[in-house]
PDB file of N, CA and C in Angstrom:
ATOM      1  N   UNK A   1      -7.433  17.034  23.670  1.00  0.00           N
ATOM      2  CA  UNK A   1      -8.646  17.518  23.057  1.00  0.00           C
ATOM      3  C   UNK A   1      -9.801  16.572  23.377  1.00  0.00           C
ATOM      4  N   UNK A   2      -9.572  15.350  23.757  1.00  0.00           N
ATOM      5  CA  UNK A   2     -10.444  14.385  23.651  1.00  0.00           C
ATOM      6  C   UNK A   2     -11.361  14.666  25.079  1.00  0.00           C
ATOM      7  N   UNK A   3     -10.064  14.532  25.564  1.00  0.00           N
ATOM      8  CA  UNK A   3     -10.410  14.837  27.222  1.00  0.00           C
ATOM      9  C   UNK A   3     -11.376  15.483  27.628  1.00  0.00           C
ATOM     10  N   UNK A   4     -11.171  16.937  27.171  1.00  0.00           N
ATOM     11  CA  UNK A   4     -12.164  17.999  27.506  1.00  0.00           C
ATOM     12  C   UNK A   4     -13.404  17.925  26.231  1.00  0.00           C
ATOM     13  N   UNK A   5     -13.395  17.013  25.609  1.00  0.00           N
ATOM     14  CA  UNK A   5     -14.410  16.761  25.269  1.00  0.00           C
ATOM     15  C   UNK A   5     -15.533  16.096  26.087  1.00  0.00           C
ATOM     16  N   UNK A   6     -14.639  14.732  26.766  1.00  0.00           N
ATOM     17  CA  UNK A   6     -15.532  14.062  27.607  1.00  0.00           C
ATOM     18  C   UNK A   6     -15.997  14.566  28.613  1.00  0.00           C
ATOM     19  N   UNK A   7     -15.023  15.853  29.071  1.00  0.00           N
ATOM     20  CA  UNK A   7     -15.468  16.457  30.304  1.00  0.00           C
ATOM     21  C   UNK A   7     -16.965  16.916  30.039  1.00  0.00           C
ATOM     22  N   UNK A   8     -16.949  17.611  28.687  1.00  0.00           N
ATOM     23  CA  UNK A   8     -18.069  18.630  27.828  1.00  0.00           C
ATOM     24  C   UNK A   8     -19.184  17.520  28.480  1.00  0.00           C
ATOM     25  N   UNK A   9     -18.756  16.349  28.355  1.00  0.00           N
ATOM     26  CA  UNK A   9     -19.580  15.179  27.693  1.00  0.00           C
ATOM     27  C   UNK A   9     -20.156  15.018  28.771  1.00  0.00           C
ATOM     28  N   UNK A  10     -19.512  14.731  29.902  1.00  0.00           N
ATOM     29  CA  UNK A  10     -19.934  14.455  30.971  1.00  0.00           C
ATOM     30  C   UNK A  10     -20.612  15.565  32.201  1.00  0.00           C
ATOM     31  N   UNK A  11     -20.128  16.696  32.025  1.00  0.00           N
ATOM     32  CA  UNK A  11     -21.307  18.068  32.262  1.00  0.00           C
ATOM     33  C   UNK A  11     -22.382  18.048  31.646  1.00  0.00           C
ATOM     34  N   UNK A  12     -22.885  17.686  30.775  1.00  0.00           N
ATOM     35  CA  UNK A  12     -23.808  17.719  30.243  1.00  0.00           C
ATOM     36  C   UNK A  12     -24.887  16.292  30.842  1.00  0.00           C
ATOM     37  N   UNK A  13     -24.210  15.421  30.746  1.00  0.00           N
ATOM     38  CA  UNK A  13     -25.098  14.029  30.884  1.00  0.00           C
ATOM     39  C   UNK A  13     -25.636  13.893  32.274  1.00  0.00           C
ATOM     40  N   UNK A  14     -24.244  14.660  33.415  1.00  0.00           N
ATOM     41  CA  UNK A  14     -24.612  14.174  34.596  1.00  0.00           C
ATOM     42  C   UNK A  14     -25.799  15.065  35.424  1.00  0.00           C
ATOM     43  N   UNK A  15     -26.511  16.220  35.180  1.00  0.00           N
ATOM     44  CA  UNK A  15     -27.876  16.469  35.548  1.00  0.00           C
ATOM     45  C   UNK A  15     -29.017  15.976  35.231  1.00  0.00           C
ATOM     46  N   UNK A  16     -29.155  15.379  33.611  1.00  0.00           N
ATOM     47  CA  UNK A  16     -30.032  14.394  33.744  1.00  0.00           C
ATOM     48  C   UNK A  16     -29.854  13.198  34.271  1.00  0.00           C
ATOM     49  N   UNK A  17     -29.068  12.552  34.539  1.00  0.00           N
ATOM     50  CA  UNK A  17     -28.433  11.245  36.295  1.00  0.00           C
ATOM     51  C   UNK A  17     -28.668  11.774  37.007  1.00  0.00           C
ATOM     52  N   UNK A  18     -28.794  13.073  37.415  1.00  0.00           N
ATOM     53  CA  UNK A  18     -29.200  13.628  38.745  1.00  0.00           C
ATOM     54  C   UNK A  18     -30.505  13.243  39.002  1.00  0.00           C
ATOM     55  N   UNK A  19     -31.458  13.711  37.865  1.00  0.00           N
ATOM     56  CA  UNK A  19     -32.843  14.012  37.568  1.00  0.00           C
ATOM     57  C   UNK A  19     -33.405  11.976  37.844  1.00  0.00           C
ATOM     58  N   UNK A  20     -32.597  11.375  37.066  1.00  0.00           N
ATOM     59  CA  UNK A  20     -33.157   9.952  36.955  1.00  0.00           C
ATOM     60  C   UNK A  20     -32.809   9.285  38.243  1.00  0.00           C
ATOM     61  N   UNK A  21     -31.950   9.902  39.501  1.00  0.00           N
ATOM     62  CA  UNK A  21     -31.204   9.187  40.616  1.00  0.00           C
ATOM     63  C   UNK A  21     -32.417   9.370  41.770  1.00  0.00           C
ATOM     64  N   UNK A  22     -33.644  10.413  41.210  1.00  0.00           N
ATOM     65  CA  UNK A  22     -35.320  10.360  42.108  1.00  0.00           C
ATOM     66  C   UNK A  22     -36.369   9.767  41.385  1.00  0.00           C
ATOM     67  N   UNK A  23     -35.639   8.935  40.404  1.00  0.00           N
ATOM     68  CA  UNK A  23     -37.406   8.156  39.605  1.00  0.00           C
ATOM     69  C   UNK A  23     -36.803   7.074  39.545  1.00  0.00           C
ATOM     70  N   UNK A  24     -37.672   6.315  39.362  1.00  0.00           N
ATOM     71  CA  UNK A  24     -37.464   4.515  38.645  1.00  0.00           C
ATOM     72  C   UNK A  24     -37.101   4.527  37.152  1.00  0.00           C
ATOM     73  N   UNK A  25     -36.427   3.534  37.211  1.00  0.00           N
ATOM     74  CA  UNK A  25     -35.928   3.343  35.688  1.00  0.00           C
ATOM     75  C   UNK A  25     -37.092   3.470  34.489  1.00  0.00           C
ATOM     76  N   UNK A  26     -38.129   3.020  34.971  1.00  0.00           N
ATOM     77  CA  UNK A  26     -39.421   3.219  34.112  1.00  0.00           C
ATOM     78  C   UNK A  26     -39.726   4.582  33.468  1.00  0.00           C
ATOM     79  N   UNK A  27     -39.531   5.710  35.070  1.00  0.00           N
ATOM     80  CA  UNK A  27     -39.856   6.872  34.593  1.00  0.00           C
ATOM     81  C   UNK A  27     -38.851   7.672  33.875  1.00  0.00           C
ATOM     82  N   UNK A  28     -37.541   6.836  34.601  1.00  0.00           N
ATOM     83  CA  UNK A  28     -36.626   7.972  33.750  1.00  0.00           C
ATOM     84  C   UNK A  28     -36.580   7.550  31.720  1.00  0.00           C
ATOM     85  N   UNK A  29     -37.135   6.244  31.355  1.00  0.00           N
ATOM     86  CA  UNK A  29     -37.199   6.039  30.201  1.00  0.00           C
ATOM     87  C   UNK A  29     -38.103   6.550  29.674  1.00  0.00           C
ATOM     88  N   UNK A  30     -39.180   6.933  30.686  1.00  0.00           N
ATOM     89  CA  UNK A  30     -40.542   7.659  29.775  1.00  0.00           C
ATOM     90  C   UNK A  30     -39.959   9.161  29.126  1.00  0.00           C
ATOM     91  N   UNK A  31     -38.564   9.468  29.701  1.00  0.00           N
ATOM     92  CA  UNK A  31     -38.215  10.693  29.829  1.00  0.00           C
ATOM     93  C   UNK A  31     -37.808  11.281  28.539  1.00  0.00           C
ATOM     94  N   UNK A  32     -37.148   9.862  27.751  1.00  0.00           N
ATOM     95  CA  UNK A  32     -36.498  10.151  26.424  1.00  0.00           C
ATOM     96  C   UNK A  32     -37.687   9.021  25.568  1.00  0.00           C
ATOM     97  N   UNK A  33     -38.654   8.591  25.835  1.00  0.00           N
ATOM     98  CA  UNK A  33     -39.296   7.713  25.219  1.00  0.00           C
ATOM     99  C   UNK A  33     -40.634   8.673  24.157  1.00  0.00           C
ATOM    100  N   UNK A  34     -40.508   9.413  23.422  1.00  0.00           N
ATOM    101  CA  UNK A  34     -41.541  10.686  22.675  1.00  0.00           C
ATOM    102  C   UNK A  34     -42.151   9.925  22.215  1.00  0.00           C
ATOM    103  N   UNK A  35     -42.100   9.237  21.330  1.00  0.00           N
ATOM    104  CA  UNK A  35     -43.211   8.022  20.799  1.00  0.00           C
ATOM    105  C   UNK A  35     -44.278   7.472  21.584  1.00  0.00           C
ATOM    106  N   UNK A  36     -43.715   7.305  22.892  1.00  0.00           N
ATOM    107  CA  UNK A  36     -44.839   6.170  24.002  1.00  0.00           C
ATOM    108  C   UNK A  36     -44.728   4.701  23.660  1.00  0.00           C
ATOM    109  N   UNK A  37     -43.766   4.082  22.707  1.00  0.00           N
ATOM    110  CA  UNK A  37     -43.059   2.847  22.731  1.00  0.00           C
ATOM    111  C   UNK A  37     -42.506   1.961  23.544  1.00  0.00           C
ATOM    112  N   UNK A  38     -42.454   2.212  24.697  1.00  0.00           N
ATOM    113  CA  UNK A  38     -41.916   2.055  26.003  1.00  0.00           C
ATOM    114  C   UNK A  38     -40.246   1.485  25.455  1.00  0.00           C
ATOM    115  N   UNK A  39     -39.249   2.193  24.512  1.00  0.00           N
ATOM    116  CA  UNK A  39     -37.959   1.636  24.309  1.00  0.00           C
ATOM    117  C   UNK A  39     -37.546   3.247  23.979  1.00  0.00           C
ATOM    118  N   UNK A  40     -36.224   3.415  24.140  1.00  0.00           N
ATOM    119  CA  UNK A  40     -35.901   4.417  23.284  1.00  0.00           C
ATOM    120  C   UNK A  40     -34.676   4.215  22.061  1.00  0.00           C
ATOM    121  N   UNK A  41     -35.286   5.256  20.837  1.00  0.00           N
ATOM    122  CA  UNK A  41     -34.398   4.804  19.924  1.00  0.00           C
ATOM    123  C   UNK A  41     -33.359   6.255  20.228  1.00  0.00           C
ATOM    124  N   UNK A  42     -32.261   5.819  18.912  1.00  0.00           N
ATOM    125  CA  UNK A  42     -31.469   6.163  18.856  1.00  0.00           C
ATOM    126  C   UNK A  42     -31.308   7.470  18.545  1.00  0.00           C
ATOM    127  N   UNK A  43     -32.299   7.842  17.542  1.00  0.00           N
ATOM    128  CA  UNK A  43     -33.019   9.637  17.482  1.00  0.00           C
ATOM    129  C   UNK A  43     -33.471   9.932  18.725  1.00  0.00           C
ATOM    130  N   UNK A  44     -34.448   9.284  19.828  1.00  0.00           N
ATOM    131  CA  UNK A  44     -34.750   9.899  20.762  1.00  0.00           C
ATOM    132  C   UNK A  44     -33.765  10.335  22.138  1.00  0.00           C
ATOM    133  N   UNK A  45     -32.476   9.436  22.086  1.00  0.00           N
ATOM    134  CA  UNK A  45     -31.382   9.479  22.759  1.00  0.00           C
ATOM    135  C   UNK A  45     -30.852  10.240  22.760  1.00  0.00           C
ATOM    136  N   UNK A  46     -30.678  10.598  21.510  1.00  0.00           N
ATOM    137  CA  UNK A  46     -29.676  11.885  21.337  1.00  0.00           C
ATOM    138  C   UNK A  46     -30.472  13.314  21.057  1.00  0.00           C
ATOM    139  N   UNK A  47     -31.247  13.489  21.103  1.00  0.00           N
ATOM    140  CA  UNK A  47     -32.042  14.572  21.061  1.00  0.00           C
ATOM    141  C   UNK A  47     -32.392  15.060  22.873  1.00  0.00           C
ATOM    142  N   UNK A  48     -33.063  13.601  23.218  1.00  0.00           N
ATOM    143  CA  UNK A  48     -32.911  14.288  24.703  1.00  0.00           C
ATOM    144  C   UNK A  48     -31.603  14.580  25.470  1.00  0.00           C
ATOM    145  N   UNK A  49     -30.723  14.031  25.142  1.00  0.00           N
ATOM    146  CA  UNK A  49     -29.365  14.308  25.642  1.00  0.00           C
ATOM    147  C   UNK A  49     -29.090  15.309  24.994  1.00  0.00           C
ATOM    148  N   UNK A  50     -29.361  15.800  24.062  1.00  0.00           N
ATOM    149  CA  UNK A  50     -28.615  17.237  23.253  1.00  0.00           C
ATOM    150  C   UNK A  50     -29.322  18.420  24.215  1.00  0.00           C
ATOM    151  N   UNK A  51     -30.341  17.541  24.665  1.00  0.00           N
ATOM    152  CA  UNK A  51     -30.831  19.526  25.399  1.00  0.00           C
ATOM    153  C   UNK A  51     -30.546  20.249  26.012  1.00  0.00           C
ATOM    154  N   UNK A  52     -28.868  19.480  27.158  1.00  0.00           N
ATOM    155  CA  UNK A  52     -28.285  20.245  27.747  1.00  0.00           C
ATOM    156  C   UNK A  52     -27.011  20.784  27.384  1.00  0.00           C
ATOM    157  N   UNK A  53     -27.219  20.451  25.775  1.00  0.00           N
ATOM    158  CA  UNK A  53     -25.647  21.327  25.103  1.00  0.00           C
ATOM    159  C   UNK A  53     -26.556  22.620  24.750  1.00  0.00           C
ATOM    160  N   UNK A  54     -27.825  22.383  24.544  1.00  0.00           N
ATOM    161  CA  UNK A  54     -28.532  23.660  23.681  1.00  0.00           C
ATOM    162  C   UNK A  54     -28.731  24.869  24.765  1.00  0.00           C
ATOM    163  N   UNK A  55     -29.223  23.930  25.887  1.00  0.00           N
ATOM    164  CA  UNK A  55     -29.286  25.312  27.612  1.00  0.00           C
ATOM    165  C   UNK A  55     -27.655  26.025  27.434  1.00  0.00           C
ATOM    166  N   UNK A  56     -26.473  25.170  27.294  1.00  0.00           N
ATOM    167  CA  UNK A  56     -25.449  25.691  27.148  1.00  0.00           C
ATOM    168  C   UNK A  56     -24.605  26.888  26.319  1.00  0.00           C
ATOM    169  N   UNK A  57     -25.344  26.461  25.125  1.00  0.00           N
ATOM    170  CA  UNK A  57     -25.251  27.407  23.871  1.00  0.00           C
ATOM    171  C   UNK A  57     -26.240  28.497  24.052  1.00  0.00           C
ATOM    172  N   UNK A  58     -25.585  29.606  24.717  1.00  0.00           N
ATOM    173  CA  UNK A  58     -26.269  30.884  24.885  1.00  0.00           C
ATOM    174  C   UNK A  58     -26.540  31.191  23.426  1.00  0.00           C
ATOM    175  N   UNK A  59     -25.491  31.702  22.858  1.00  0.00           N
ATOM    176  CA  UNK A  59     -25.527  32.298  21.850  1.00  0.00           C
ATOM    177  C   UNK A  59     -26.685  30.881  20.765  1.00  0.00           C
ATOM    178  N   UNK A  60     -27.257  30.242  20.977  1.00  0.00           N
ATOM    179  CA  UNK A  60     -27.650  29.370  19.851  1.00  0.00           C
ATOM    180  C   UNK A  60     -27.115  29.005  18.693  1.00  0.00           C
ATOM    181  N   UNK A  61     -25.454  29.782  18.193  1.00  0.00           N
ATOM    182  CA  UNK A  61     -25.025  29.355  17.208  1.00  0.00           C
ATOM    183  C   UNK A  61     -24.289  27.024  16.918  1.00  0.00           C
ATOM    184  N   UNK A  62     -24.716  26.941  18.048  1.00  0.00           N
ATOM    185  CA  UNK A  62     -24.646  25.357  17.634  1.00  0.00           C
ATOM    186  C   UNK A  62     -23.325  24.640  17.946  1.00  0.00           C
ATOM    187  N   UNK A  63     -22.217  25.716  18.598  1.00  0.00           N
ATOM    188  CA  UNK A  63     -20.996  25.575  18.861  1.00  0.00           C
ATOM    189  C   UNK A  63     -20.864  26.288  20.574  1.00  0.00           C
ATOM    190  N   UNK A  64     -20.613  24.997  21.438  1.00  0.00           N
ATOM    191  CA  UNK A  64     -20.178  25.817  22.718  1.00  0.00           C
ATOM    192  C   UNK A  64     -18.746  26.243  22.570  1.00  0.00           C
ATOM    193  N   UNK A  65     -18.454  27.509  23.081  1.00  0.00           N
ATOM    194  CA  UNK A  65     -17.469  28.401  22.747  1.00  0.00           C
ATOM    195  C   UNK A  65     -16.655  27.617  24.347  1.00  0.00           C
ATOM    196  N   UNK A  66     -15.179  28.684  24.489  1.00  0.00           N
ATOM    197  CA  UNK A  66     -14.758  28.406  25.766  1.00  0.00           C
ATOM    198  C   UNK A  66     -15.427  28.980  27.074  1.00  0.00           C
ATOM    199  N   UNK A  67     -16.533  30.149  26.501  1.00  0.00           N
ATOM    200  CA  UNK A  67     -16.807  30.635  28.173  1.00  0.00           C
ATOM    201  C   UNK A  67     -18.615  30.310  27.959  1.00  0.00           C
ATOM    202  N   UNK A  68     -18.395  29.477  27.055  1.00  0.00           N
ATOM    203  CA  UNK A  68     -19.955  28.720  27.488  1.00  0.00           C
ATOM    204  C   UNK A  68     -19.668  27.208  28.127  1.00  0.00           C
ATOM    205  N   UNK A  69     -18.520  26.745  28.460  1.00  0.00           N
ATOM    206  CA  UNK A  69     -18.033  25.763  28.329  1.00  0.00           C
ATOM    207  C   UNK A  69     -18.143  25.903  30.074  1.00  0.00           C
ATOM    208  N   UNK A  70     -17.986  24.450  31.282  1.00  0.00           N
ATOM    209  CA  UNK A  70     -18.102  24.520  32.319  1.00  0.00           C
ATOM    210  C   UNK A  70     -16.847  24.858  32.578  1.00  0.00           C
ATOM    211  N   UNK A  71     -16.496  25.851  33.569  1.00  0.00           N
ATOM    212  CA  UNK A  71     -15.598  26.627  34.111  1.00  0.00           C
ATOM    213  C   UNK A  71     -14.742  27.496  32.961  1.00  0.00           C
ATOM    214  N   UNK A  72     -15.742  27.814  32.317  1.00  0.00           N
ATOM    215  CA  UNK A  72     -15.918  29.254  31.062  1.00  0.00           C
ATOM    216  C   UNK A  72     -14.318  28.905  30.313  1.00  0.00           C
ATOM    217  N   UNK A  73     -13.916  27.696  29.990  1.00  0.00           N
ATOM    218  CA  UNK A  73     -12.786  27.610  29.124  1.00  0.00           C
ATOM    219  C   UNK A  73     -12.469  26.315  28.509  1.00  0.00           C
ATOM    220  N   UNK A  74     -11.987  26.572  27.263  1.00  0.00           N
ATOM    221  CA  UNK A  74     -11.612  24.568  27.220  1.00  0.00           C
ATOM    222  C   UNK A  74     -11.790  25.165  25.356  1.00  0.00           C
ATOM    223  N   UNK A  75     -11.450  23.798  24.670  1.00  0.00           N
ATOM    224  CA  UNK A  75     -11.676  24.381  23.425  1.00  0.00           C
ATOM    225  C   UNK A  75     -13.556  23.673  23.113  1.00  0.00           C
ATOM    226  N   UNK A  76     -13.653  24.520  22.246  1.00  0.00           N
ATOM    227  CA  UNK A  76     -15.206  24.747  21.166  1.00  0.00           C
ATOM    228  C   UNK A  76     -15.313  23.370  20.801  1.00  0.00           C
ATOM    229  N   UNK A  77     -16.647  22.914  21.008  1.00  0.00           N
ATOM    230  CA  UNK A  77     -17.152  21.767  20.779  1.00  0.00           C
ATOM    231  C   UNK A  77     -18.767  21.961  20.032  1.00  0.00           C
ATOM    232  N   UNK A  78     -18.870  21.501  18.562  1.00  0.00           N
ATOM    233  CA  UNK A  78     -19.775  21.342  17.908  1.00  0.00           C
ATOM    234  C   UNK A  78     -21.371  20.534  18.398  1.00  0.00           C
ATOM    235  N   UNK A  79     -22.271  21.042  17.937  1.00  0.00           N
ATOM    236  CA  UNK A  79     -23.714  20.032  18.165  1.00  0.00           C
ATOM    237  C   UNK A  79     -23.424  18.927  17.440  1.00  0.00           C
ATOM    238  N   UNK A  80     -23.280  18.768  16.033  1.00  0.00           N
ATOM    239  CA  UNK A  80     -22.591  17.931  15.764  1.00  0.00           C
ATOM    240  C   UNK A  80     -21.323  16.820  16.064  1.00  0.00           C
ATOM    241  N   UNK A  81     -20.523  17.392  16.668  1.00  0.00           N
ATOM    242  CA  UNK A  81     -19.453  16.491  17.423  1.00  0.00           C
ATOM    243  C   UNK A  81     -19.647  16.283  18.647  1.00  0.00           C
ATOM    244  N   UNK A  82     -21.132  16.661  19.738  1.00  0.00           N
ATOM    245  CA  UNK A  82     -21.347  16.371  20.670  1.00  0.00           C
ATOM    246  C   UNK A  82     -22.655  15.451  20.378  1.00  0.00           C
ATOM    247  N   UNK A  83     -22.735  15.035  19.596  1.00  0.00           N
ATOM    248  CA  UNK A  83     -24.132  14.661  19.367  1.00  0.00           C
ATOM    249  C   UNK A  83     -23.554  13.169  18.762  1.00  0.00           C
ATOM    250  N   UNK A  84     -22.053  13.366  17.575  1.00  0.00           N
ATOM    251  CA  UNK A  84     -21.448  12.181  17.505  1.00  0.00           C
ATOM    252  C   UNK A  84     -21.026  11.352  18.337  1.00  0.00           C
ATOM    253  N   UNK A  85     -20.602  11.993  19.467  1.00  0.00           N
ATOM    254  CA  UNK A  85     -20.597  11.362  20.993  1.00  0.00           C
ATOM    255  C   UNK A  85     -21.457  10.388  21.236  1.00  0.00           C
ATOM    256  N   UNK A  86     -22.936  11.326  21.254  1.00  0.00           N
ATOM    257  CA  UNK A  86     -24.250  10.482  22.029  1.00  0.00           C
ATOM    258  C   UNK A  86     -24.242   9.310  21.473  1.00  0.00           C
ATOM    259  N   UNK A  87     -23.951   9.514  19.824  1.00  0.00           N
ATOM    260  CA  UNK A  87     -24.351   8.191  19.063  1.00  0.00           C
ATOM    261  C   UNK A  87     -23.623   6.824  19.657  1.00  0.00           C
ATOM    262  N   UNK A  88     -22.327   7.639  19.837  1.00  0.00           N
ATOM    263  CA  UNK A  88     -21.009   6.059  20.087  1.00  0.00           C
ATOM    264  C   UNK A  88     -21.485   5.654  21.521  1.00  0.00           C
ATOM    265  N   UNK A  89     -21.938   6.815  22.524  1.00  0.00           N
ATOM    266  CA  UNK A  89     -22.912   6.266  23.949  1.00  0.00           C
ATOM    267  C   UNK A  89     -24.058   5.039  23.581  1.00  0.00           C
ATOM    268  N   UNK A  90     -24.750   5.629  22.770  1.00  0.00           N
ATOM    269  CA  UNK A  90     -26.599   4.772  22.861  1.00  0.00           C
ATOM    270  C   UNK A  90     -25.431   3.491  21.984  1.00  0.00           C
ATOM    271  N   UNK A  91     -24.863   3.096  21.526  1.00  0.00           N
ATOM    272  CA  UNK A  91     -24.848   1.975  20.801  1.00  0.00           C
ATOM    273  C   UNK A  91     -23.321   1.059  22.135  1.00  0.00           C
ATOM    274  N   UNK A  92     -23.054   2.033  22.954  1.00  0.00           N
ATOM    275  CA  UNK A  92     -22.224   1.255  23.868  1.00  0.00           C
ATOM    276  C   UNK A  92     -23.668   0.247  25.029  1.00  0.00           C
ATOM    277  N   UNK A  93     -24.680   1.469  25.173  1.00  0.00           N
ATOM    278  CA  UNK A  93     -25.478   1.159  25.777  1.00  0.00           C
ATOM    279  C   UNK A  93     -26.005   0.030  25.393  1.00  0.00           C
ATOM    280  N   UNK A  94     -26.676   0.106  24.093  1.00  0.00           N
ATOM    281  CA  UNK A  94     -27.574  -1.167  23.267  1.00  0.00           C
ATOM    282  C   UNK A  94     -27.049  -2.216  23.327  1.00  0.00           C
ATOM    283  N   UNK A  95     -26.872  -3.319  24.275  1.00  0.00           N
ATOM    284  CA  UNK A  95     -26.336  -4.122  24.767  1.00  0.00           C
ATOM    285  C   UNK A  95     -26.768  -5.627  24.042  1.00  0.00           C
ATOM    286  N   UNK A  96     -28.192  -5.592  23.770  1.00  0.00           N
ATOM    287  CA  UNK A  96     -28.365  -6.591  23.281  1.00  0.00           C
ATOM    288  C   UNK A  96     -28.420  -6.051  21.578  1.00  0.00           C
ATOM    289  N   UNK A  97     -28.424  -4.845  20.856  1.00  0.00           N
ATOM    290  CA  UNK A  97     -28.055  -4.326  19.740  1.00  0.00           C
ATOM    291  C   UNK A  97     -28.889  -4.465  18.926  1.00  0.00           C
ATOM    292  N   UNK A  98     -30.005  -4.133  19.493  1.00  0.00           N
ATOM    293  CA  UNK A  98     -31.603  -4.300  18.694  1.00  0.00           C
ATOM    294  C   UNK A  98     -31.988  -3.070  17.761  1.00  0.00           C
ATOM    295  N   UNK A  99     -31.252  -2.176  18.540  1.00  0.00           N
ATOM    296  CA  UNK A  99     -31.091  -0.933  18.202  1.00  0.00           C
ATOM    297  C   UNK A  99     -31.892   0.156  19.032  1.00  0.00           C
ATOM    298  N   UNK A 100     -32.436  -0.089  19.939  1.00  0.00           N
ATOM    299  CA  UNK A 100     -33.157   0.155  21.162  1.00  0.00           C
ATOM    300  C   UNK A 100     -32.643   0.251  22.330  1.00  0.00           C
ATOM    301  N   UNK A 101     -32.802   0.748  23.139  1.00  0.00           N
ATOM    302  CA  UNK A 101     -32.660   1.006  24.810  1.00  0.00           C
ATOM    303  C   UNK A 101     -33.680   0.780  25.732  1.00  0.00           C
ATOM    304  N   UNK A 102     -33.630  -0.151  26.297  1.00  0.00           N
ATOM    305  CA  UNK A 102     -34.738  -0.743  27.233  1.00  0.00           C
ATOM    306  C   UNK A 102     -34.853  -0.160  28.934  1.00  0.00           C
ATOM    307  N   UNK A 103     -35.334   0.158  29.708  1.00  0.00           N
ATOM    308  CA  UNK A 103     -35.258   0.571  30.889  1.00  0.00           C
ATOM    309  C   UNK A 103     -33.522   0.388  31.053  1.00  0.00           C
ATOM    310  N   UNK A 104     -33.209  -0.741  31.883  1.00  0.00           N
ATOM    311  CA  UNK A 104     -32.053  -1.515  31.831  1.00  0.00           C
ATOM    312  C   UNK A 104     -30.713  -1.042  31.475  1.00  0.00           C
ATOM    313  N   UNK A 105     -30.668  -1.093  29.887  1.00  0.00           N
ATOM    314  CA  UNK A 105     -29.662  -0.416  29.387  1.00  0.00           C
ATOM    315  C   UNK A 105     -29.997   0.859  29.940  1.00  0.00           C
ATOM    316  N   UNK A 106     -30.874   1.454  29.575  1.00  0.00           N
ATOM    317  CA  UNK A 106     -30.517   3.037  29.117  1.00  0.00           C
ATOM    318  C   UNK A 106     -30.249   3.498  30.923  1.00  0.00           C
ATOM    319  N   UNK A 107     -30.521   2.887  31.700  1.00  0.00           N
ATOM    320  CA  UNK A 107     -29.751   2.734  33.180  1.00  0.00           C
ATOM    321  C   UNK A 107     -28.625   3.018  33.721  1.00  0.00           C
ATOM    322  N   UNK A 108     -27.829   1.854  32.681  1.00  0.00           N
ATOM    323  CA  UNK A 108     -26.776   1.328  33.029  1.00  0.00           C
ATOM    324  C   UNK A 108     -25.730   1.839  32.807  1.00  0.00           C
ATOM    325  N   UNK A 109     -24.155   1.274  33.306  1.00  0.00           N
ATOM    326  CA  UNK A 109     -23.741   2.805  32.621  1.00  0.00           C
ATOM    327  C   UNK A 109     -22.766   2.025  31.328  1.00  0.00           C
ATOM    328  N   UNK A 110     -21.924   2.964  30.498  1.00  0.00           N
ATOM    329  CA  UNK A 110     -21.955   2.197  29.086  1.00  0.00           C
ATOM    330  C   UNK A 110     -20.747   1.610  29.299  1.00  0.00           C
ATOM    331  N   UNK A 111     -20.831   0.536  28.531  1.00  0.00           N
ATOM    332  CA  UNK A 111     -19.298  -0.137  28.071  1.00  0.00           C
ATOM    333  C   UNK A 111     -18.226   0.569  27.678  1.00  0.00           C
ATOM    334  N   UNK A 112     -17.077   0.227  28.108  1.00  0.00           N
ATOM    335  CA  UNK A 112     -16.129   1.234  27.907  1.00  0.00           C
ATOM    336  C   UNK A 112     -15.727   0.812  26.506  1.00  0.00           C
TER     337      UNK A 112
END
């Protein structure tokens, strides 16, 4: 179950890496940075990362089903339990644990 969670996890994350693999680390932080703080927090992390569970969720009910899921099967994964994900990501990321993501981190890839 875990597994195809991470898979969930990792369909989702790796088009925005696509998107950040043609900008500088600068721009790709402006990307999740809504404030103009030049850091991103931990609300802004997971909100911009949630946007490609929400493109996913046809139906908008908040749960990708199995044939919204990549290669239309796998079990149902919550906004909520994909979003608990992001959290345990941004704080693998937050390296120095300020509670922030600096160009750098939010780069890099996370601690296992």
């Amino acid at each position: 179950m875990r597994g195809r969670r991470l898979i969930v996890l990792a369909a989702l994350i790796l088009p925005p890496l696509a998107a950040w693999a043609q900008s500088t680390p600068a721009e790709y932080l402006r990307e999740f940075d809504t404030d103009g703080d030049g850091r991103v927090s931990e609300a802004e992390y997971v909100e911009h990362m949630s946007e490609g569970f929400r493109r996913m969720d046809r139906d908008g009910n908040g749960v990708l089903e199995g044939d919204e899921l990549p290669g239309g099967h796998g079990r149902p994964i919550t906004l909520k339990q994909f979003q608990d994900n992001l959290r345990r990501q941004f704080h693998k990321l937050d390296r120095n644990h300020d509670g922030y993501l600096d160009a750098r981190e939010l780069t890099q890839p996370p601690q296992p």
